[in-house]
N, C-alpha and C. Protein backbone atom coordinates (compact mmCIF):
# COMPACT_ATOMS: atom_id res chain seq x y z
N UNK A 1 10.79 -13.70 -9.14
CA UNK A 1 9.61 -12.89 -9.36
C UNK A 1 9.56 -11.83 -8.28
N UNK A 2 9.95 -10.27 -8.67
CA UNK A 2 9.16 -8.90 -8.05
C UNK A 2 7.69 -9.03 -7.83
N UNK A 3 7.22 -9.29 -6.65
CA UNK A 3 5.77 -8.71 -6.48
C UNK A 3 5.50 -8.00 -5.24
N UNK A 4 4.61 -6.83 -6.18
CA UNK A 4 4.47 -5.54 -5.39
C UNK A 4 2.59 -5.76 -4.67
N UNK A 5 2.71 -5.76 -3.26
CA UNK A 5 1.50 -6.14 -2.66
C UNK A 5 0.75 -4.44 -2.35
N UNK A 6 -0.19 -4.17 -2.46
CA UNK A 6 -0.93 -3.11 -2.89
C UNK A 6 -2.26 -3.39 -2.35
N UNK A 7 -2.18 -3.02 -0.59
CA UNK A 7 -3.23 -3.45 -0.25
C UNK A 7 -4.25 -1.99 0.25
N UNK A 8 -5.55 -2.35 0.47
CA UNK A 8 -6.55 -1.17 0.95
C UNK A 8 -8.53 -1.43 1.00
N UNK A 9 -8.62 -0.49 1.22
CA UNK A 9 -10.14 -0.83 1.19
C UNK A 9 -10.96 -0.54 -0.34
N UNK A 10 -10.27 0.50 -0.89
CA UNK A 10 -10.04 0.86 -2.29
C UNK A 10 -11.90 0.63 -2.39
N UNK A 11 -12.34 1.69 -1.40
CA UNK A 11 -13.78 2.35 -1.74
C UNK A 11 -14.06 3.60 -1.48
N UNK A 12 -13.78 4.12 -3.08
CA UNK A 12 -13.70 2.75 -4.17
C UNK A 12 -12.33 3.31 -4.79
N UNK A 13 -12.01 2.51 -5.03
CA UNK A 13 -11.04 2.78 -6.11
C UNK A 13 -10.69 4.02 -7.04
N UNK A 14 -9.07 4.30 -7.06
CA UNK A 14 -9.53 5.57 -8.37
C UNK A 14 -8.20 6.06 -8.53
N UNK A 15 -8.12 6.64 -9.87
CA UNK A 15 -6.84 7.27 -10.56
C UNK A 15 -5.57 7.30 -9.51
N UNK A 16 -5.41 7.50 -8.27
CA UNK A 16 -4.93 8.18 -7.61
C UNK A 16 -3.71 6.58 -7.14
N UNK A 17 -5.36 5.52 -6.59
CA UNK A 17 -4.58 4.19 -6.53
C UNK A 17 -3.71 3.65 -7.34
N UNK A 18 -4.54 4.23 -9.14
CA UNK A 18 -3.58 3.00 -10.11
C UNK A 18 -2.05 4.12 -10.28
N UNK A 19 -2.36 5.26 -10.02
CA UNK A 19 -0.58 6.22 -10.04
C UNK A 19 0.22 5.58 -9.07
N UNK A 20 -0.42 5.18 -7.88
CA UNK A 20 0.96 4.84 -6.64
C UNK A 20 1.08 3.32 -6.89
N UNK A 21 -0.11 2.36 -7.48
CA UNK A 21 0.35 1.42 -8.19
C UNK A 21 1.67 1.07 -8.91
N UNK A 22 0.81 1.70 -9.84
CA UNK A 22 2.15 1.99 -11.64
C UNK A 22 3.31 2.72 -11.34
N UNK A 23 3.38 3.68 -10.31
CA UNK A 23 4.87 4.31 -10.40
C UNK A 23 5.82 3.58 -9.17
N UNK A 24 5.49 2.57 -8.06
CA UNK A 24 5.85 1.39 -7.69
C UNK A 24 6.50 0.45 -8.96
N UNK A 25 5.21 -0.06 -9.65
CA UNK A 25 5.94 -1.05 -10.61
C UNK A 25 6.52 -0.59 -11.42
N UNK A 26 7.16 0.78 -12.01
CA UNK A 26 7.96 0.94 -12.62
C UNK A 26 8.91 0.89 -12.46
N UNK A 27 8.74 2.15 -11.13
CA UNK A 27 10.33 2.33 -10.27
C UNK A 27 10.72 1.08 -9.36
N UNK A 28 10.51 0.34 -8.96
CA UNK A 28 10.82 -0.92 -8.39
C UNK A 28 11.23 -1.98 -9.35
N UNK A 29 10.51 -1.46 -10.38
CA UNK A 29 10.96 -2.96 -10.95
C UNK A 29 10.45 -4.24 -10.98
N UNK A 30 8.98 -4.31 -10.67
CA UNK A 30 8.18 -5.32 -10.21
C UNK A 30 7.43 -5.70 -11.56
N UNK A 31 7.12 -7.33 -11.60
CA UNK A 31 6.89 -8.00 -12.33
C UNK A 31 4.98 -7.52 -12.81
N UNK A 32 4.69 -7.91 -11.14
CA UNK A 32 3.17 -8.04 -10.90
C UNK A 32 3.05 -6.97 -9.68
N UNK A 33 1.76 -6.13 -9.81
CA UNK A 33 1.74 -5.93 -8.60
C UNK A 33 -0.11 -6.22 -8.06
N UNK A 34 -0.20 -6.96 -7.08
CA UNK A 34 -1.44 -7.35 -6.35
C UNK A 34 -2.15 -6.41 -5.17
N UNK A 35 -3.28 -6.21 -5.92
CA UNK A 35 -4.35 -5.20 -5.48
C UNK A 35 -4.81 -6.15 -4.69
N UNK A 36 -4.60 -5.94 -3.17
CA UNK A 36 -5.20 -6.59 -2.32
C UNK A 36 -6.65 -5.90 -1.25
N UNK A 37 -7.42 -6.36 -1.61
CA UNK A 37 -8.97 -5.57 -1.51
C UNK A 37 -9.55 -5.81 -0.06
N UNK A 38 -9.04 -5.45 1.06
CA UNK A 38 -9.26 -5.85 2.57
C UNK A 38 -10.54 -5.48 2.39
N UNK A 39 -11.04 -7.35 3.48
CA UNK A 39 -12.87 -7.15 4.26
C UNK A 39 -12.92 -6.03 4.72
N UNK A 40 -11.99 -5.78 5.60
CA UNK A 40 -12.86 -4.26 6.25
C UNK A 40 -11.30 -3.43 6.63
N UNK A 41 -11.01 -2.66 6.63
CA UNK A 41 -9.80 -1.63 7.42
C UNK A 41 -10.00 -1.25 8.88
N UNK A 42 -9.51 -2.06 10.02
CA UNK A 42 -9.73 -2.20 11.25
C UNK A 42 -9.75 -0.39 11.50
N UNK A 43 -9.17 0.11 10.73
CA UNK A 43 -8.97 1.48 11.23
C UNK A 43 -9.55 2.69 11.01
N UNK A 44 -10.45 2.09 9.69
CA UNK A 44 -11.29 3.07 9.31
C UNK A 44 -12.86 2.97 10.53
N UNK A 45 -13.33 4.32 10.43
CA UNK A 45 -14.72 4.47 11.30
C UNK A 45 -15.87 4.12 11.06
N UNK A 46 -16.00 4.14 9.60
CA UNK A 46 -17.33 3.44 9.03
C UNK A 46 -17.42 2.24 7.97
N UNK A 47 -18.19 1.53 8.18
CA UNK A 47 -18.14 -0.15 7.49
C UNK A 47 -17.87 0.61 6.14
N UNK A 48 -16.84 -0.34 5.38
CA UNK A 48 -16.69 -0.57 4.12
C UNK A 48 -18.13 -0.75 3.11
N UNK A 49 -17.58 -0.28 1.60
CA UNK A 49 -18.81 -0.82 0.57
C UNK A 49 -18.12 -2.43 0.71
N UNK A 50 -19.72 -3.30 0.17
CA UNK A 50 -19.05 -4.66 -0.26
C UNK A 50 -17.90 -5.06 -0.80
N UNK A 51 -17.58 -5.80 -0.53
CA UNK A 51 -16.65 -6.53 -0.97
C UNK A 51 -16.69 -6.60 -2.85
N UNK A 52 -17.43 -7.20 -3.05
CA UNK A 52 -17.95 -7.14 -4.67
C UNK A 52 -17.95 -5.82 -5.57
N UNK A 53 -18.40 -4.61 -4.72
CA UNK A 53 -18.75 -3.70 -5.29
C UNK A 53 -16.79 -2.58 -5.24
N UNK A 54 -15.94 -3.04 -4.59
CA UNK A 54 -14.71 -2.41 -3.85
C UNK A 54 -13.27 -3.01 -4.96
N UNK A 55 -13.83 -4.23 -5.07
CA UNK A 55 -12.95 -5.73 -6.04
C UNK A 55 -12.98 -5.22 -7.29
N UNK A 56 -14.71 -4.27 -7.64
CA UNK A 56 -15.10 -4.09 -9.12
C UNK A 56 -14.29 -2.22 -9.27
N UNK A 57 -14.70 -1.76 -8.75
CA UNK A 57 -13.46 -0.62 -8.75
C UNK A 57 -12.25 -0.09 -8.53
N UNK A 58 -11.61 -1.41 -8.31
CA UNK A 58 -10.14 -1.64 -8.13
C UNK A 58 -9.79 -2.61 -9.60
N UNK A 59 -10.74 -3.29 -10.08
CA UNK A 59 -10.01 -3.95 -11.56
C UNK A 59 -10.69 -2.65 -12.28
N UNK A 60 -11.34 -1.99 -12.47
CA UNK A 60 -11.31 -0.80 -13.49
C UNK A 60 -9.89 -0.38 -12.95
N UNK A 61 -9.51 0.12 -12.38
CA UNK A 61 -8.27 0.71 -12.40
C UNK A 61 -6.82 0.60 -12.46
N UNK A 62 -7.11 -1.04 -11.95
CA UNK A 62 -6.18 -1.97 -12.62
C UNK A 62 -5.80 -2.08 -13.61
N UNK A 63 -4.73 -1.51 -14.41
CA UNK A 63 -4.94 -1.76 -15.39
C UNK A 63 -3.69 -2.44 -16.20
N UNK A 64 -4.19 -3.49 -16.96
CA UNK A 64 -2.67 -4.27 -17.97
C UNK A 64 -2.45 -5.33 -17.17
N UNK A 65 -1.50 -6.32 -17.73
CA UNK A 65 -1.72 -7.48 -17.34
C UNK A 65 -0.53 -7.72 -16.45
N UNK A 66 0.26 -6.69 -15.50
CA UNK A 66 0.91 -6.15 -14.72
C UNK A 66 0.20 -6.25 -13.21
N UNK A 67 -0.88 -6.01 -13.47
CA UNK A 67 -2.53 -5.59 -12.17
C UNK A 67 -3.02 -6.73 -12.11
N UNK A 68 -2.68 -6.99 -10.60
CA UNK A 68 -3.73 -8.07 -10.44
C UNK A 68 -4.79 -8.19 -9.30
N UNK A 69 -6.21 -7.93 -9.50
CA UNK A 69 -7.06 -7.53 -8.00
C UNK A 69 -7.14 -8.94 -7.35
N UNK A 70 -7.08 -8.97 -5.96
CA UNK A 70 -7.43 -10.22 -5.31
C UNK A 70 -7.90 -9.94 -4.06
N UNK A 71 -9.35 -10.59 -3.38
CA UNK A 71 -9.83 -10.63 -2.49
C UNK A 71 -9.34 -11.79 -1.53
N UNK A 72 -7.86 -12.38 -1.71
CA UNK A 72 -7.09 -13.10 -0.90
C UNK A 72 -7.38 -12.95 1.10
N UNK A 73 -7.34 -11.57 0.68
CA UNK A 73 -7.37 -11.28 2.93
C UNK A 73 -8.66 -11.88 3.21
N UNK A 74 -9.70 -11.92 2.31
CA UNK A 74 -10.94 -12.36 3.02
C UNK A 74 -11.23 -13.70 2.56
N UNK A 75 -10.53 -14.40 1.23
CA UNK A 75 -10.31 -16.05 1.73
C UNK A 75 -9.86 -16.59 2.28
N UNK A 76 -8.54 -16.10 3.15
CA UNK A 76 -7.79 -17.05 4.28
C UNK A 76 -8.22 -16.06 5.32
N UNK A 77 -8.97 -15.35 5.25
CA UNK A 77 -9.35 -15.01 6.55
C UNK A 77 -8.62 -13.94 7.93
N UNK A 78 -7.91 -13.42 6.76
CA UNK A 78 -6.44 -12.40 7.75
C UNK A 78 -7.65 -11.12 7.72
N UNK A 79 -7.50 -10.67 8.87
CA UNK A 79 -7.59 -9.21 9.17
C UNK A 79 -6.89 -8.33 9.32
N UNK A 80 -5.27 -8.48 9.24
CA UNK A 80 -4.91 -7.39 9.34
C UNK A 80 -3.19 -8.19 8.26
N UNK A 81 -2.66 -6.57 7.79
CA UNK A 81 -1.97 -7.09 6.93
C UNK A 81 -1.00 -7.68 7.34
N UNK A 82 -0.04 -7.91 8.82
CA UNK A 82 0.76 -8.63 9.09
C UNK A 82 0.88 -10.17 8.82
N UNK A 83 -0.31 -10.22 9.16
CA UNK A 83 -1.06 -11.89 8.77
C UNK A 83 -0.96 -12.19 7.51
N UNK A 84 -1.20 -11.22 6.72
CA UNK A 84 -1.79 -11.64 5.01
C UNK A 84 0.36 -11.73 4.61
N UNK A 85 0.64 -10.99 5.26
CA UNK A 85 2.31 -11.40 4.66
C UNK A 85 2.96 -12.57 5.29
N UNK A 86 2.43 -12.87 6.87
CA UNK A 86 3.30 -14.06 7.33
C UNK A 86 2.38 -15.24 6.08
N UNK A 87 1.32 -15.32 5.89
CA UNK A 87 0.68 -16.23 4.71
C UNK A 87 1.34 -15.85 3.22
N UNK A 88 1.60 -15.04 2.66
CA UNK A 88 2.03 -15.05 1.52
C UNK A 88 3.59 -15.68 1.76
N UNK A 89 3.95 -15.43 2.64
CA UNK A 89 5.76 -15.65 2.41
C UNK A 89 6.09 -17.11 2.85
N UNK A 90 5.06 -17.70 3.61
CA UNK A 90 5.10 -18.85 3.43
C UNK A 90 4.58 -19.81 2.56
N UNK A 91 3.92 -19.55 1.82
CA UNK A 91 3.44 -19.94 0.78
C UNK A 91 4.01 -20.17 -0.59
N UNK A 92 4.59 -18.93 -0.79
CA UNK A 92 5.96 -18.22 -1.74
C UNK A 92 7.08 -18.27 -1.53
N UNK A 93 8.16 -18.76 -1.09
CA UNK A 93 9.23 -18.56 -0.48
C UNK A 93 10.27 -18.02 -1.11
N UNK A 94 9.64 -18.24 -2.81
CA UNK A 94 10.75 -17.88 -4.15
C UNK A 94 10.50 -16.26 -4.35
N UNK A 95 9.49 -16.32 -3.76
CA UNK A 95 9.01 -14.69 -4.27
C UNK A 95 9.47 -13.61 -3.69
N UNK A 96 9.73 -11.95 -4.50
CA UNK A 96 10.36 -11.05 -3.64
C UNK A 96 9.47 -10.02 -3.69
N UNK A 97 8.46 -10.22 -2.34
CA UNK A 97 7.48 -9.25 -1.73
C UNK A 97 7.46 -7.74 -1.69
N UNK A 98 7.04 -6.67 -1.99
CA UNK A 98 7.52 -5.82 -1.45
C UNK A 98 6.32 -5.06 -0.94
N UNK A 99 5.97 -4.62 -0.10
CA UNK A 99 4.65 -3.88 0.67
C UNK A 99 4.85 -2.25 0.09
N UNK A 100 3.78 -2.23 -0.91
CA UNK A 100 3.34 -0.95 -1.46
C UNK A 100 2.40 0.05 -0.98
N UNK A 101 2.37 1.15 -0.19
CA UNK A 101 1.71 2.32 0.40
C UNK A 101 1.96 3.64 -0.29
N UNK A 102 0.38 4.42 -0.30
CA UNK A 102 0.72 5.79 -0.48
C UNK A 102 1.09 6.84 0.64
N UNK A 103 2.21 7.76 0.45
CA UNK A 103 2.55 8.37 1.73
C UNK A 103 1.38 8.93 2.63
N UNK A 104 0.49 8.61 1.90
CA UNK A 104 -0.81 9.57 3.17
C UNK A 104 -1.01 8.33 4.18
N UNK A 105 -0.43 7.03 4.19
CA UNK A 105 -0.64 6.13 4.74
C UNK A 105 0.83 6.25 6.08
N UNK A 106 1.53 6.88 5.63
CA UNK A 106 2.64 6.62 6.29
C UNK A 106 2.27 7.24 7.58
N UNK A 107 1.99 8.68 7.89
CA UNK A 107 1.32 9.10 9.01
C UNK A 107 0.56 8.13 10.08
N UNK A 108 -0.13 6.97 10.04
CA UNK A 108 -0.44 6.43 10.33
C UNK A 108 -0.20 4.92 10.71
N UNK A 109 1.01 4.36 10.01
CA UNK A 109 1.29 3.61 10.01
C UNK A 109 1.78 2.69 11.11
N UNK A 110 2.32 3.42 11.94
CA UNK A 110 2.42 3.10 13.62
C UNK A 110 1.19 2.91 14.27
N UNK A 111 -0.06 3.07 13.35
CA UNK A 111 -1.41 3.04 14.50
C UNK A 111 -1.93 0.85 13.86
N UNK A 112 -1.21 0.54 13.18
CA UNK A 112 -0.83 -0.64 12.49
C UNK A 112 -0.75 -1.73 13.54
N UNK A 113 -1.83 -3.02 13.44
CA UNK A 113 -0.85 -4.06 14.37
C UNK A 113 0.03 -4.46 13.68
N UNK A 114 1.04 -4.70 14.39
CA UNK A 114 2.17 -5.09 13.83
C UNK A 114 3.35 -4.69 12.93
N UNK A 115 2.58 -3.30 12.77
CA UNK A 115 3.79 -2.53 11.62
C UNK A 115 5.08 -2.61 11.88
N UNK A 116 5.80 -2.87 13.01
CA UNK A 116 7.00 -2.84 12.96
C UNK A 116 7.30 -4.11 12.14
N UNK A 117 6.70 -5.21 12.18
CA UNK A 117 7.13 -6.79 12.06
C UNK A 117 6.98 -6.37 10.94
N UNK A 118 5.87 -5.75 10.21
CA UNK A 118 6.05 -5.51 8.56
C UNK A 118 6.96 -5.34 8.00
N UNK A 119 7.83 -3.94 8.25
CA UNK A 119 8.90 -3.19 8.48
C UNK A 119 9.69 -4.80 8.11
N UNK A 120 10.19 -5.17 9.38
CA UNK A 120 10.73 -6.19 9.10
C UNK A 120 10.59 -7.42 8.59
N UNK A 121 9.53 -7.91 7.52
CA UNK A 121 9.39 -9.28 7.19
C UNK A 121 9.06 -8.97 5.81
N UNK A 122 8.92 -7.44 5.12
CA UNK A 122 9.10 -7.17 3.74
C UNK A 122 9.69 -5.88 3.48
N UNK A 123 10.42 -5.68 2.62
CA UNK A 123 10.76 -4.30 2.14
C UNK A 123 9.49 -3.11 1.90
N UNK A 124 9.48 -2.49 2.20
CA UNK A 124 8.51 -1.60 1.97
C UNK A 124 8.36 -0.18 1.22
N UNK A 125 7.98 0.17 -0.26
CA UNK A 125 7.78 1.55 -0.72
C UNK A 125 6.99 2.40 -0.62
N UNK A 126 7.15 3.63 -0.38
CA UNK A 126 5.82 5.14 0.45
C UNK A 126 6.29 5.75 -0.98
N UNK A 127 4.69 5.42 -1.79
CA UNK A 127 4.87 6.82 -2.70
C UNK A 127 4.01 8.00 -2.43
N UNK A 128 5.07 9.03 -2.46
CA UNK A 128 4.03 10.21 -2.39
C UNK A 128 2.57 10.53 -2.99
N UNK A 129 1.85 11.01 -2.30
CA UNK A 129 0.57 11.16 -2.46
C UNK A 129 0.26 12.28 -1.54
N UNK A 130 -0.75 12.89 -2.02
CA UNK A 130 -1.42 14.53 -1.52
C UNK A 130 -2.07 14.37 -0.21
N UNK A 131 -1.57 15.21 1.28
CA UNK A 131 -2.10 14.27 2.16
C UNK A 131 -2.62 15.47 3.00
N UNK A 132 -3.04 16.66 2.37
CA UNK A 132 -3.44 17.99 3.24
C UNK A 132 -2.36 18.97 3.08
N UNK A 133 -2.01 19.37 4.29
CA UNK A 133 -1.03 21.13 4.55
C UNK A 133 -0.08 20.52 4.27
N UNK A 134 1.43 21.03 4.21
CA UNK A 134 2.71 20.78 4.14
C UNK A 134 2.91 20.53 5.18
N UNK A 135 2.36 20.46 6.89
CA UNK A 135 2.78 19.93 7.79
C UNK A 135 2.28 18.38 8.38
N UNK A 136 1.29 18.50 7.03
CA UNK A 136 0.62 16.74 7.36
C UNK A 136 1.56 16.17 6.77
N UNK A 137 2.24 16.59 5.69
CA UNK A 137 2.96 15.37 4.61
C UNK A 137 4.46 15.69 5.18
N UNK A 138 4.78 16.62 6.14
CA UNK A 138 6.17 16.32 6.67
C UNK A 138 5.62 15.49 8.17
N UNK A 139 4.63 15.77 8.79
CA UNK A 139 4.24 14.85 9.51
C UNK A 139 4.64 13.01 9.39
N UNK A 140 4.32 12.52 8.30
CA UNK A 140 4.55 11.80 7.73
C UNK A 140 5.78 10.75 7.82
N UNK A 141 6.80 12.04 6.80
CA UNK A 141 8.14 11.86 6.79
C UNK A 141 8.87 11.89 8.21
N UNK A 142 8.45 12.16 9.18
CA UNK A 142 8.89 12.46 10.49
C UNK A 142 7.69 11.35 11.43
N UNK A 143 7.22 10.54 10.66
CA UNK A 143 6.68 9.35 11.78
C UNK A 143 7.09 8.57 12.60
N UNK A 144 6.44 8.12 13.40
CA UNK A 144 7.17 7.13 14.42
C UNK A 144 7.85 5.45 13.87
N UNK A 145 7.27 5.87 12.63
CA UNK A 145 7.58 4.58 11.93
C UNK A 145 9.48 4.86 10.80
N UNK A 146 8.98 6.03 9.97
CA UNK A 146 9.85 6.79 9.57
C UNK A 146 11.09 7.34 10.77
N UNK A 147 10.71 7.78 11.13
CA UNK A 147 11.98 8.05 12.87
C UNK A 147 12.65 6.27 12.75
N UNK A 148 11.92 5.58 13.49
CA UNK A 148 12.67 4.28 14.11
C UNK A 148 12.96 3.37 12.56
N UNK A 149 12.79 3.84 11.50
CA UNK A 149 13.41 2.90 10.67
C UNK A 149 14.14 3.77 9.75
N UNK A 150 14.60 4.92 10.27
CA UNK A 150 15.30 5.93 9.65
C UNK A 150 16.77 5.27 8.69
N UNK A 151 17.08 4.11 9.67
CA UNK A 151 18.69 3.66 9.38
C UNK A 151 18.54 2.48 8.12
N UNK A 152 17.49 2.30 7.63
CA UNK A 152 16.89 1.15 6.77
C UNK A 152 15.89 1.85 5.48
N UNK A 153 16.22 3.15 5.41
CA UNK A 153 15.67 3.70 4.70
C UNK A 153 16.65 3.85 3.03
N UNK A 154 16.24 3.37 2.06
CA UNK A 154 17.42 3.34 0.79
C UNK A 154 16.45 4.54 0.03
N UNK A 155 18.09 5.63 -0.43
CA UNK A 155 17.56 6.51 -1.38
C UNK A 155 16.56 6.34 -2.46
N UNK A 156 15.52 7.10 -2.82
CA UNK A 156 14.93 6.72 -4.33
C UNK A 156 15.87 6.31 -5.77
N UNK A 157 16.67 6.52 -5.83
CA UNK A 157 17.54 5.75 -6.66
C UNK A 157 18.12 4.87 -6.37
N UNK A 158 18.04 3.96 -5.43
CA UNK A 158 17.89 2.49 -5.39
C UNK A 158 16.78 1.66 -5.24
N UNK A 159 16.08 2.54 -5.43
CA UNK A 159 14.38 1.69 -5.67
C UNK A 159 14.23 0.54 -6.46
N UNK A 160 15.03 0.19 -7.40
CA UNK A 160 15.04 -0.85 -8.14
C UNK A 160 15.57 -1.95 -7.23
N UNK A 161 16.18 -1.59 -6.38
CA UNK A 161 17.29 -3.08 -5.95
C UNK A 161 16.28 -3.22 -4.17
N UNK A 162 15.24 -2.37 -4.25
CA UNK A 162 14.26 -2.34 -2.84
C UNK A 162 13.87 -4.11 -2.70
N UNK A 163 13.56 -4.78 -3.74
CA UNK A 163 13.11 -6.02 -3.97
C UNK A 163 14.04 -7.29 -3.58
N UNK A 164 14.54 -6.78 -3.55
CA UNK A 164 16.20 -7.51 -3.14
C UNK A 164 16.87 -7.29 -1.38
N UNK A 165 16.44 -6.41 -0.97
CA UNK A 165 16.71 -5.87 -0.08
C UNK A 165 16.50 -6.69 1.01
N UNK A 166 17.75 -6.69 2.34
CA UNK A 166 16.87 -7.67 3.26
C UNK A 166 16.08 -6.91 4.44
N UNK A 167 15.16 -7.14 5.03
CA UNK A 167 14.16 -6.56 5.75
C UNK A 167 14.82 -6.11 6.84
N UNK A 168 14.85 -4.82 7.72
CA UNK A 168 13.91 -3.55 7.02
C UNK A 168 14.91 -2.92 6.38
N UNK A 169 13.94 -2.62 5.42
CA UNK A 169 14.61 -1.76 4.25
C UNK A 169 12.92 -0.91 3.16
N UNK A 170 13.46 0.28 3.31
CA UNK A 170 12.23 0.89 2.98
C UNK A 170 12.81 1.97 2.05
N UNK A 171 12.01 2.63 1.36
CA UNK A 171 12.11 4.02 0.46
C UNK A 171 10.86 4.98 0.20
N UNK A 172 11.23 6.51 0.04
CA UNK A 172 9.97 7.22 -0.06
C UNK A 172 10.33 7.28 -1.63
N UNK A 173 9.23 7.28 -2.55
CA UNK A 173 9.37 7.68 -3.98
C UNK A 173 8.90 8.97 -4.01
N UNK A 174 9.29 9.76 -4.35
CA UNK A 174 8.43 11.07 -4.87
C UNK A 174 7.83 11.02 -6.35
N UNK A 175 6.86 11.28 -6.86
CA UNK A 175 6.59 11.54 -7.88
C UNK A 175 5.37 12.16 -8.34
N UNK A 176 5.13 13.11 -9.78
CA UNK A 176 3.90 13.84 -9.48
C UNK A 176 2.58 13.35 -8.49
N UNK A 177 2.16 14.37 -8.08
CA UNK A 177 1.23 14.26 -6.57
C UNK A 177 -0.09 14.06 -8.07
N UNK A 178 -0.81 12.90 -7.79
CA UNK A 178 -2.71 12.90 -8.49
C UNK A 178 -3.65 12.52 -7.25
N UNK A 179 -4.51 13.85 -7.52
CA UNK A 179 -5.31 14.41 -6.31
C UNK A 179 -6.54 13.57 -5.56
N UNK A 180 -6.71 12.39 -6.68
CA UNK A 180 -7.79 11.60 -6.50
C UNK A 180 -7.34 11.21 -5.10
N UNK A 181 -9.03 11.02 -4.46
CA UNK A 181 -9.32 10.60 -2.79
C UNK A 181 -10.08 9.64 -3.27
N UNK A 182 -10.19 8.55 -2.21
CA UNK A 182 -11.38 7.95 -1.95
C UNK A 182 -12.46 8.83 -1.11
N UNK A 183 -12.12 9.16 -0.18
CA UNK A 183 -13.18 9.88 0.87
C UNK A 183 -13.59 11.14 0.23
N UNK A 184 -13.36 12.17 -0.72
CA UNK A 184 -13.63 13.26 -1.62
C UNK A 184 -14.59 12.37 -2.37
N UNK A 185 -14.09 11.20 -2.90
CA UNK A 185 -15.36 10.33 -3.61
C UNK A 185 -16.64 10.15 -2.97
N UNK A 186 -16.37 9.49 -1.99
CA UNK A 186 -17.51 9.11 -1.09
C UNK A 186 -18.54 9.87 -0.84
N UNK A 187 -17.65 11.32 -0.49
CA UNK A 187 -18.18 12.66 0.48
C UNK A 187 -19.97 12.59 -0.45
N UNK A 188 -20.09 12.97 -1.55
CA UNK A 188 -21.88 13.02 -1.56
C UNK A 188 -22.40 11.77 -1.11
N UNK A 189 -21.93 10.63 -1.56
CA UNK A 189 -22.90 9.47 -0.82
C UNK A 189 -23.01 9.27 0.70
N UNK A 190 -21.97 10.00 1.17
CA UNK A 190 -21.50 9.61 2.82
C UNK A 190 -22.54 11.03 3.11
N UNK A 191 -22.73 12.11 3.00
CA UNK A 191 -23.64 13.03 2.93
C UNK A 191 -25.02 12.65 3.16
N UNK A 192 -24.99 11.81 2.13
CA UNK A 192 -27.03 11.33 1.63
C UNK A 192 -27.72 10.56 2.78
């Protein structure tokens, strides 16, 4: 079993998530992929919407029986995603993990506890996604994370065999950019 882990604060949710979703599970090759709905994003500045209300706009967008939402990080109690994978992989041992991000995440990804161990304890796919100027999204591609795992990086046409791969082993997908934000969402309520 391919499963593609698809984690975020996903408030709220929207078109933009289920594209870097779905073009993961296509191009990878993944069975299932799990919308994992974090208590809070240590890294974001302002408290999350509920939990309930974050879970419910991530299964709208979920979509097919491919999607699966789970509030897993906040029943075992992980705060940060290194944790939620040393728990899945022990749990699973048959299973072939793969840690799903949109490239606007990649910029950041070094600000991560533990991102390197990620790096190394699952394969990991960056699909492109709209992340500002052309020097934010080569920013990106030129991260401290991207730099030091440069040599573990497999072309987009081996994206299928990413699942298989032994850790670290990563790929950028390119594919049409959909403009949906969460924080463009927010912006009138975060306003009010």
């Amino acid at each position: 079993m391919r499963v593609g882990l698809f984690g975020g604060s996903f408030d709220p949710a929207h078109p933009g998530h289920a594209h870097v979703a779905e073009t993961a599970r296509r191009r990878l090759g993944l069975h299932r992929v799990l919308w994992l709905v974090s208590p809070q994003n240590p890294l974001k500045p302002h408290a999350a919407a509920p939990l309930d209300r974050r879970s419910a706009s991530a299964r709208a967008q979920a979509r097919g029986p491919a999607m699966v939402v789970s509030d897993l990080e906040t029943r075992i109690g992980a705060r940060y995603t290194v944790d939620t994978l040393r728990w899945l992989r022990a749990r699973h041992p048959g299973v072939r993990f793969v840690w799903i991000m949109g490239g606007d995440n990649l910029r950041q990804f070094s600000g991560w506890r533990g991102w390197a161990d990620i790096l190394r304890t699952i394969p990991v796919a960056v699909v492109a996604r709209p992340g500002g100027t052309a020097a934010q999204l080569l920013a990106g591609r030129l991260s401290p994370a991207a730099r030091r795992f440069a040599h573990a990086r497999l072309p987009a046409r081996a994206a299928s065999r990413l699942a298989h791969a032994r850790p670290p082993a990563w790929t950028y997908l390119e594919s049409p950019l959909h403009p949906a934000s969460s924080t463009a969402l927010r912006a009138p309520a975060d306003a009010a």
